[in-house]
Protein backbone atom coordinates (compact mmCIF):
# COMPACT_ATOMS: atom_id res chain seq x y z
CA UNK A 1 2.22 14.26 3.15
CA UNK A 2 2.16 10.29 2.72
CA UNK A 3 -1.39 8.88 3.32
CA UNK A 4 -2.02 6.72 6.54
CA UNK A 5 -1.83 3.09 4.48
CA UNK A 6 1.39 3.79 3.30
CA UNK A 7 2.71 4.88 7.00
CA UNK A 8 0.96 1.60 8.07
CA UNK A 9 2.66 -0.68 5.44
CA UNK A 10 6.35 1.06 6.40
CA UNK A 11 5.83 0.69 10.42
CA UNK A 12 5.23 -2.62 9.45
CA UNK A 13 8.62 -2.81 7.57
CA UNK A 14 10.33 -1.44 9.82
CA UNK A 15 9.21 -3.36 12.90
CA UNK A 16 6.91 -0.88 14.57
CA UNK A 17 9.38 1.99 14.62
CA UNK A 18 9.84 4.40 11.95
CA UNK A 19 12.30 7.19 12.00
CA UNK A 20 10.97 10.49 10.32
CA UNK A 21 12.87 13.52 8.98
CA UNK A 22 12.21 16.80 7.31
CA UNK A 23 11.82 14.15 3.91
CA UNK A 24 9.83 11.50 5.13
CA UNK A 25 10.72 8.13 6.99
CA UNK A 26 13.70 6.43 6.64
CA UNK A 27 14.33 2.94 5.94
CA UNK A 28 16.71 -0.02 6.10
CA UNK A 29 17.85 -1.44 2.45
CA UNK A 30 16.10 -4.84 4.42
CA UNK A 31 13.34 -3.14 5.45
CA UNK A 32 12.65 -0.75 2.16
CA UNK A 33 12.34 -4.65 0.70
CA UNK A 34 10.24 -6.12 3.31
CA UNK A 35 8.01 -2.42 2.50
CA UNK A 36 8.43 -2.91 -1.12
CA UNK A 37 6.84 -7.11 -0.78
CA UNK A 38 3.83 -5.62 1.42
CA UNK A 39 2.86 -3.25 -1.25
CA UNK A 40 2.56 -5.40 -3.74
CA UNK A 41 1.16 -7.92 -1.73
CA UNK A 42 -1.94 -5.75 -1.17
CA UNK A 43 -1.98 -4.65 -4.76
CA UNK A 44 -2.50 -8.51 -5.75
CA UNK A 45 -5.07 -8.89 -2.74
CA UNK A 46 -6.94 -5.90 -4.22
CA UNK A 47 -6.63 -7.56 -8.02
CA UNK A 48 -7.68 -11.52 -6.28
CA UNK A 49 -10.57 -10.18 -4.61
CA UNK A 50 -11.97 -7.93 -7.63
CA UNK A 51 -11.21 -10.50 -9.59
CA UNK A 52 -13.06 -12.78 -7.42
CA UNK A 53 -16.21 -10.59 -7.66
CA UNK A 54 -16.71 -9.25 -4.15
CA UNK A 55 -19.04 -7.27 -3.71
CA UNK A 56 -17.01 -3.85 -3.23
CA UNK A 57 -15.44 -4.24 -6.50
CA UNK A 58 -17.64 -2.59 -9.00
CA UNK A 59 -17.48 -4.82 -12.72
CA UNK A 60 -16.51 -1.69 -15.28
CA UNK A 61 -14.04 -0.40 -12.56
CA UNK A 62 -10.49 -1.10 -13.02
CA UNK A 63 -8.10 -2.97 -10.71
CA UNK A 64 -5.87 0.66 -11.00
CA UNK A 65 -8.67 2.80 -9.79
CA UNK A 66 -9.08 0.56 -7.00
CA UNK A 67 -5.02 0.49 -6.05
CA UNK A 68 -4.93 3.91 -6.55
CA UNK A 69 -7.58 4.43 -4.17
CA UNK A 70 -5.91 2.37 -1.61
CA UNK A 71 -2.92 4.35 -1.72
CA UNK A 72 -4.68 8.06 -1.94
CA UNK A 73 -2.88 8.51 -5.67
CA UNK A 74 -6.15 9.49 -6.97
CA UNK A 75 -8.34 11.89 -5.63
């Protein structure tokens, strides 16, 4: 089961309307790009703002952990 940021990120892609089968959701080969831009678009906003030193960014934790948080790859 994909995590609710990455279903967010691909309604996004796909204009608001996702089609879902026994596999997953299915996407255009424009819209599996446009999905592809916004993830690494918030895996650089995650890296700026650590990097920036907000506050919710903890110094010895890595950029990863944080990504992989976003996206529910690590438990």
């Amino acid at each position: 089961m994909m995590n609710e940021k990455i279903n967010e990120l691909a309604r996004d892609a796909a204009g608001g309307m996702l089609s879902f089968d026994e596999d997953g959701f299915r996407l255009s080969q424009k819209e599996a790009e446009k999905f592809c831009k916004l993830i690494v678009e918030e895996c650089c906003k995650i890296a700026e703002l650590k990097e920036q030193g907000f506050s919710e960014y903890h110094p010895d934790v890595s950029v990863g952990w944080y990504i992989r948080q976003r996206f529910w790859l690590e438990q």
